[in-house]
C-alpha atoms as a PDB file:
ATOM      1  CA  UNK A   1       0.000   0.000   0.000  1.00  0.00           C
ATOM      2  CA  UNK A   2       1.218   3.167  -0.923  1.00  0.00           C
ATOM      3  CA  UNK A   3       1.669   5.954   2.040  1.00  0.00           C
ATOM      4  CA  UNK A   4       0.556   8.817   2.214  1.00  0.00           C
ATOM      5  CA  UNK A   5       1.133  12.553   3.374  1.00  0.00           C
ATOM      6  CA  UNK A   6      -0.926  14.488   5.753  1.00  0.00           C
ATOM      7  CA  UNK A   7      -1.712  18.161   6.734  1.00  0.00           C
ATOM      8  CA  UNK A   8      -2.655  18.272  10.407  1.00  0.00           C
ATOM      9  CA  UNK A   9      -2.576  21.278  11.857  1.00  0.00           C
ATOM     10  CA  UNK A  10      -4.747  23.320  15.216  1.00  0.00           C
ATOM     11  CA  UNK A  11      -5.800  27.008  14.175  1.00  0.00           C
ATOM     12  CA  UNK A  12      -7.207  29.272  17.074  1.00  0.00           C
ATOM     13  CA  UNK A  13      -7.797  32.255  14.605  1.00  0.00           C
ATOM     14  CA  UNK A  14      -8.121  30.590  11.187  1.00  0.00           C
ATOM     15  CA  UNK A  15      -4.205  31.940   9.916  1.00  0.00           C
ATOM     16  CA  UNK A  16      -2.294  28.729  10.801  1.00  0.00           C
ATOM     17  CA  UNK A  17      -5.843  27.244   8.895  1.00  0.00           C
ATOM     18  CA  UNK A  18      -5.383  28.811   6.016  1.00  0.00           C
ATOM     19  CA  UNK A  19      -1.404  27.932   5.789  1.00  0.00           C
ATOM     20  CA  UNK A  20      -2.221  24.626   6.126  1.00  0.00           C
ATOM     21  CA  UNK A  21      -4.603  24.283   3.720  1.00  0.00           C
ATOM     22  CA  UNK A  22      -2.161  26.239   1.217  1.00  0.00           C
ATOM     23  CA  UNK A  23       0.529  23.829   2.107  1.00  0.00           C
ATOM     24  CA  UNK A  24      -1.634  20.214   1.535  1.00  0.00           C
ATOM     25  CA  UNK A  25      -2.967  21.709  -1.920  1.00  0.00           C
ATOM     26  CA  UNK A  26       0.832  22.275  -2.587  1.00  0.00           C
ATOM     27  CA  UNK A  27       2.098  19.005  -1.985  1.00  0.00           C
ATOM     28  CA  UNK A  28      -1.268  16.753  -2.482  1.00  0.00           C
ATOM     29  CA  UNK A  29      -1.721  15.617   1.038  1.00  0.00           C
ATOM     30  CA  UNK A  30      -4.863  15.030   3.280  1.00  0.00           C
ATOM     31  CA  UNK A  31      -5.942  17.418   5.502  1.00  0.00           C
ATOM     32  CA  UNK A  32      -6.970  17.228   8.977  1.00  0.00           C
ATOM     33  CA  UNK A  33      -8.207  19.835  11.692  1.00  0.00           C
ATOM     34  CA  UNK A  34      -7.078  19.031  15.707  1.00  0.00           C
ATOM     35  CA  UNK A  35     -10.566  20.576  17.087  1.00  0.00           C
ATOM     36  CA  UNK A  36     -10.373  21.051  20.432  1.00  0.00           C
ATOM     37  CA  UNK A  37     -13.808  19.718  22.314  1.00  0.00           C
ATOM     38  CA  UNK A  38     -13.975  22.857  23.866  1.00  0.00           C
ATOM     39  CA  UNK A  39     -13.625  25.753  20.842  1.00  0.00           C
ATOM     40  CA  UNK A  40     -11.367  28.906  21.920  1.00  0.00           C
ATOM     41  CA  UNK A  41     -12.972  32.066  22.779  1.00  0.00           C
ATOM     42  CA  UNK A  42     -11.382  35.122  22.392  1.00  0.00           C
ATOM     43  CA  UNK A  43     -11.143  35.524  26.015  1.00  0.00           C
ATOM     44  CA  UNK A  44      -9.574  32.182  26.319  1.00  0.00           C
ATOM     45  CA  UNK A  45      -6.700  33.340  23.615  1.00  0.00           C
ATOM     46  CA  UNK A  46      -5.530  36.038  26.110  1.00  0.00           C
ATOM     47  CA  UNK A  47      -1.939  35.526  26.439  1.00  0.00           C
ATOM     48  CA  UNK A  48      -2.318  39.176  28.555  1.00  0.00           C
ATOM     49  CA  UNK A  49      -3.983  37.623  31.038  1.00  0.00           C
ATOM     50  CA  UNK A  50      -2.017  34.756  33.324  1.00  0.00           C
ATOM     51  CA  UNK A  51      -5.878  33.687  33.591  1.00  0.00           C
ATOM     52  CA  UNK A  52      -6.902  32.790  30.431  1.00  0.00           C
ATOM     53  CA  UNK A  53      -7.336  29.701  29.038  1.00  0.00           C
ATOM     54  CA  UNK A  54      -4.720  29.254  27.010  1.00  0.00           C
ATOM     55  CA  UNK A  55      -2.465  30.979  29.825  1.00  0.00           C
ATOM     56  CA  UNK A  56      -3.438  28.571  32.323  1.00  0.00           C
ATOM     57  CA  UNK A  57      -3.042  25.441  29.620  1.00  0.00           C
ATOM     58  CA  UNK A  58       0.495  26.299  28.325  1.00  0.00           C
ATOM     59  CA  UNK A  59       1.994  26.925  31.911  1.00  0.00           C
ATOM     60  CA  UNK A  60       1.147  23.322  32.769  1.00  0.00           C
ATOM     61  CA  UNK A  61       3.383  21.520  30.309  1.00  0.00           C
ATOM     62  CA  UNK A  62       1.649  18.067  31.347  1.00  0.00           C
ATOM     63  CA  UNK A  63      -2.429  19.571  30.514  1.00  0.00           C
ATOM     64  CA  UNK A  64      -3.607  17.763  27.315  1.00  0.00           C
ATOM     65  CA  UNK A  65      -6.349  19.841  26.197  1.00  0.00           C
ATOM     66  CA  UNK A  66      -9.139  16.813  24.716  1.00  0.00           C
ATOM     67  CA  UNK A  67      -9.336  16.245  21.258  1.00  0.00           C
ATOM     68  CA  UNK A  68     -13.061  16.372  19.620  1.00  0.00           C
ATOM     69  CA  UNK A  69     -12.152  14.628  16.422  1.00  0.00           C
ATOM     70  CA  UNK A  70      -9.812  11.458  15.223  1.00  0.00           C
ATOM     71  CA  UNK A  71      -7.850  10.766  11.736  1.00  0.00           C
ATOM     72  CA  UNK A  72      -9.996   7.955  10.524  1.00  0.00           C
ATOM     73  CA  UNK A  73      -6.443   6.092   8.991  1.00  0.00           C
ATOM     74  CA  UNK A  74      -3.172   7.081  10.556  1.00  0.00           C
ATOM     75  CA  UNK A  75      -1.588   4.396   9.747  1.00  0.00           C
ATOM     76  CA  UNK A  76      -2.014   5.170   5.795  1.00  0.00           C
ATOM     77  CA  UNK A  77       0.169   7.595   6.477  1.00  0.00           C
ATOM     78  CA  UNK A  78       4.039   7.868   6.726  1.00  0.00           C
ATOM     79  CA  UNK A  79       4.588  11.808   6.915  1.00  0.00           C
ATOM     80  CA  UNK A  80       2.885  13.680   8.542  1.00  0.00           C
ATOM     81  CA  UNK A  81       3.352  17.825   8.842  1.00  0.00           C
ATOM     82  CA  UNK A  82       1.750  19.104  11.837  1.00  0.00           C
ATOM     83  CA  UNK A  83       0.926  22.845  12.132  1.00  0.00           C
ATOM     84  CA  UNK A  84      -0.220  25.409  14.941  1.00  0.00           C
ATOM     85  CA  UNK A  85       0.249  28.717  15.977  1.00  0.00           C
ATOM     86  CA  UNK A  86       3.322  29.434  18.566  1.00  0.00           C
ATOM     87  CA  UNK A  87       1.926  30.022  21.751  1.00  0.00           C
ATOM     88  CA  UNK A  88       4.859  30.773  24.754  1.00  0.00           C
ATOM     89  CA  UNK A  89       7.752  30.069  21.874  1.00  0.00           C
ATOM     90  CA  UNK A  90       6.413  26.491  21.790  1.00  0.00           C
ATOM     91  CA  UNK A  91       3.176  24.557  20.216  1.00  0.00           C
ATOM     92  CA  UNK A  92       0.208  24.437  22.362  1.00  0.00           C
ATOM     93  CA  UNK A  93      -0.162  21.158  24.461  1.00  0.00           C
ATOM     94  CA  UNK A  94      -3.697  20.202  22.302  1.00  0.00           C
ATOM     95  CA  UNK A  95      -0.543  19.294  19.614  1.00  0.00           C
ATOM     96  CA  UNK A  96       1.032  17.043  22.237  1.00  0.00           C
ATOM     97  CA  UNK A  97      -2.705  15.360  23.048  1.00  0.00           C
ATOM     98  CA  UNK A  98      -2.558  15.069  19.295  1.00  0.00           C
ATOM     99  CA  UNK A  99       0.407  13.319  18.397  1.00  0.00           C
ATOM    100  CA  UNK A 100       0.026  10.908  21.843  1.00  0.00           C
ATOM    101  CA  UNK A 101      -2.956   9.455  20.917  1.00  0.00           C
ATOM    102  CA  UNK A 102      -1.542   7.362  17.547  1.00  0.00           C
ATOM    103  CA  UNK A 103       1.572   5.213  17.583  1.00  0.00           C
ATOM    104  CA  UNK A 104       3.848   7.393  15.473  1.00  0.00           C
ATOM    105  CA  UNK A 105       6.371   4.575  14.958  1.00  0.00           C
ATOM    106  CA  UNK A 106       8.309   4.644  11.665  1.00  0.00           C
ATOM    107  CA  UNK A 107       6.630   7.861  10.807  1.00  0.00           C
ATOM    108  CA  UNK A 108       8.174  11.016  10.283  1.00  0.00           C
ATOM    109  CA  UNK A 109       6.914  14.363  11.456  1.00  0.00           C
ATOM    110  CA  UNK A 110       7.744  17.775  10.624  1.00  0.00           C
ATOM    111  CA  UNK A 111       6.136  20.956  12.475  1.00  0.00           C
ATOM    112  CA  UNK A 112       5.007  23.818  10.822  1.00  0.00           C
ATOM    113  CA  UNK A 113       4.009  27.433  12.467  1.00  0.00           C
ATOM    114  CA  UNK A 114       2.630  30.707  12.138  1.00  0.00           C
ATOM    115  CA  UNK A 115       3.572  33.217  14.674  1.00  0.00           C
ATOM    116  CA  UNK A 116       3.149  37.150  14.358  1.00  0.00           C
ATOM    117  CA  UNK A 117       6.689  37.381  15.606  1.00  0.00           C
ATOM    118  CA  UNK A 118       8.294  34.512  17.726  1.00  0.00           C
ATOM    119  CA  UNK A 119      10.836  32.059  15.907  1.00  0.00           C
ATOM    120  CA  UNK A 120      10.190  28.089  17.175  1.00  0.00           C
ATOM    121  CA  UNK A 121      11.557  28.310  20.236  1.00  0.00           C
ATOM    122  CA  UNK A 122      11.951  25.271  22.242  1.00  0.00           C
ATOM    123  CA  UNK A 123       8.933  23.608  20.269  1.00  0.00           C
ATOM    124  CA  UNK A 124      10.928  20.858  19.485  1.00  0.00           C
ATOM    125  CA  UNK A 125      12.295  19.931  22.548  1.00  0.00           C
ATOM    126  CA  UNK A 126       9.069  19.783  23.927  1.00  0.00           C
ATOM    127  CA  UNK A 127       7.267  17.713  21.509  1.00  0.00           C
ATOM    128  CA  UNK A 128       9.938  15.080  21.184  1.00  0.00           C
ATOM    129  CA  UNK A 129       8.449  13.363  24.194  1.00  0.00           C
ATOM    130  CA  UNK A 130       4.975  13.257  22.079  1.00  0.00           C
ATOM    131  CA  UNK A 131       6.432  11.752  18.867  1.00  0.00           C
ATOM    132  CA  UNK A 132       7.600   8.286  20.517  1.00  0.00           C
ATOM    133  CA  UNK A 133       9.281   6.279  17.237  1.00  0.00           C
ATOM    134  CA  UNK A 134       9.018   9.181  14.807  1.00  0.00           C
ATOM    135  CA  UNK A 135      11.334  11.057  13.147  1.00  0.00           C
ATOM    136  CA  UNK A 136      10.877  14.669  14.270  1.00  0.00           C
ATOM    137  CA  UNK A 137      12.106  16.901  12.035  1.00  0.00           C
ATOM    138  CA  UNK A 138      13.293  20.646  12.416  1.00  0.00           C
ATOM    139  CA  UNK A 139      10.462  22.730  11.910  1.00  0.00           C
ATOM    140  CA  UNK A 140       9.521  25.924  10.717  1.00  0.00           C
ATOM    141  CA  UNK A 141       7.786  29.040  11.003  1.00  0.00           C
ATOM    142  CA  UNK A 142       5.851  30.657   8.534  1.00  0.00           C
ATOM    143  CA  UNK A 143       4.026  34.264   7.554  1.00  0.00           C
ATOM    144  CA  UNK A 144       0.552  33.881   6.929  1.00  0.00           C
ATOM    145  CA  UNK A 145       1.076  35.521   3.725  1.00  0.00           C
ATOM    146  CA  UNK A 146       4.042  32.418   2.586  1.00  0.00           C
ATOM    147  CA  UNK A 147       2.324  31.094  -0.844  1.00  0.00           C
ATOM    148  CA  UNK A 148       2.352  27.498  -1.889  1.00  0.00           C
ATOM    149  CA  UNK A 149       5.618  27.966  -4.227  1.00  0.00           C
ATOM    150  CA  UNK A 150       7.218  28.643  -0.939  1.00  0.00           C
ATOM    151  CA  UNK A 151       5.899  25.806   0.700  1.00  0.00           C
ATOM    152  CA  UNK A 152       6.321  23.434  -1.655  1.00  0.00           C
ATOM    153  CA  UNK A 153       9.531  23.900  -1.718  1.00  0.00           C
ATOM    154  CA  UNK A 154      10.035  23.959   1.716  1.00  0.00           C
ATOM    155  CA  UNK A 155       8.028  20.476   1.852  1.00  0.00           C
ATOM    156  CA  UNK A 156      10.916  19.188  -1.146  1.00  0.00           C
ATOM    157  CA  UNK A 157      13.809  19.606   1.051  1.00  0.00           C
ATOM    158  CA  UNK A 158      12.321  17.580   4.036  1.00  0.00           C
END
């Protein structure tokens, strides 16, 4: 059976949605939304306020945020790029819940990001945990403007 390639990727705003959907058209892969059970608010996306939501979630590096929805096949799948928006220099822990609940064995995974100004941080470091027999790869972070020639090449040299 031939493997396949898919987009996954958790978008509070719609920006890391619509990079994401730019980059599977770009390379032909599948595309999957993380929803959270629970949708963000506005409120909750308050990185001003050390009691927001998505304060409270990223200072506890062990909260996995529950996952509404399921890839119906992962194991059609051998690469997998996995997208989000930086939150604290790093991904946000529903990207952790993500990638624990499949056995990622044999499967490579490469991070994508959008960000209005932070690089990647320590993202890596802190999903490596999450990505038990995968390949993680160096990832990257993107403007939401970057256009699928730019992503497709980035995909090539991966």
């Amino acid at each position: 059976m031939a493997k396949k390639t898919l987009v996954a990727y958790f978008s509070a705003s719609g920006v890391t949605a619509a990079l994401a959907e730019r980059l599977a058209g770009a390379i032909g892969a599948d595309l999957h939304q993380i929803q959270p059970v629970t949708p963000y608010s506005k409120a909750d996306l308050d990185w001003t306020n050390q009691n927001s939501r998505s304060s409270v979630e990223m200072n506890d590096k062990s909260f996995r945020p529950p996952i509404a929805n399921r890839v119906e096949d992962m194991d059609g799948y051998d690469t997998i790029y996995i997208g989000f928006p930086i939150w604290w220099y790093v991904a946000p822990t529903i990207i952790n819940t993500f990638l624990e609940q499949y056995d990622l064995s044999g499967k490579t995974i490469i991070p994508f990001a959008t960000s209005g100004s932070s690089g990647m941080g320590r993202t890596n470091e802190e999903l490596k945990a999450s990505c038990k027999g995968a390949v993680l790869k160096e990832g990257r972070r993107f403007s939401s403007s970057a256009d699928a020639a730019e992503l497709k090449a980035w995909a090539e040299n991966n």
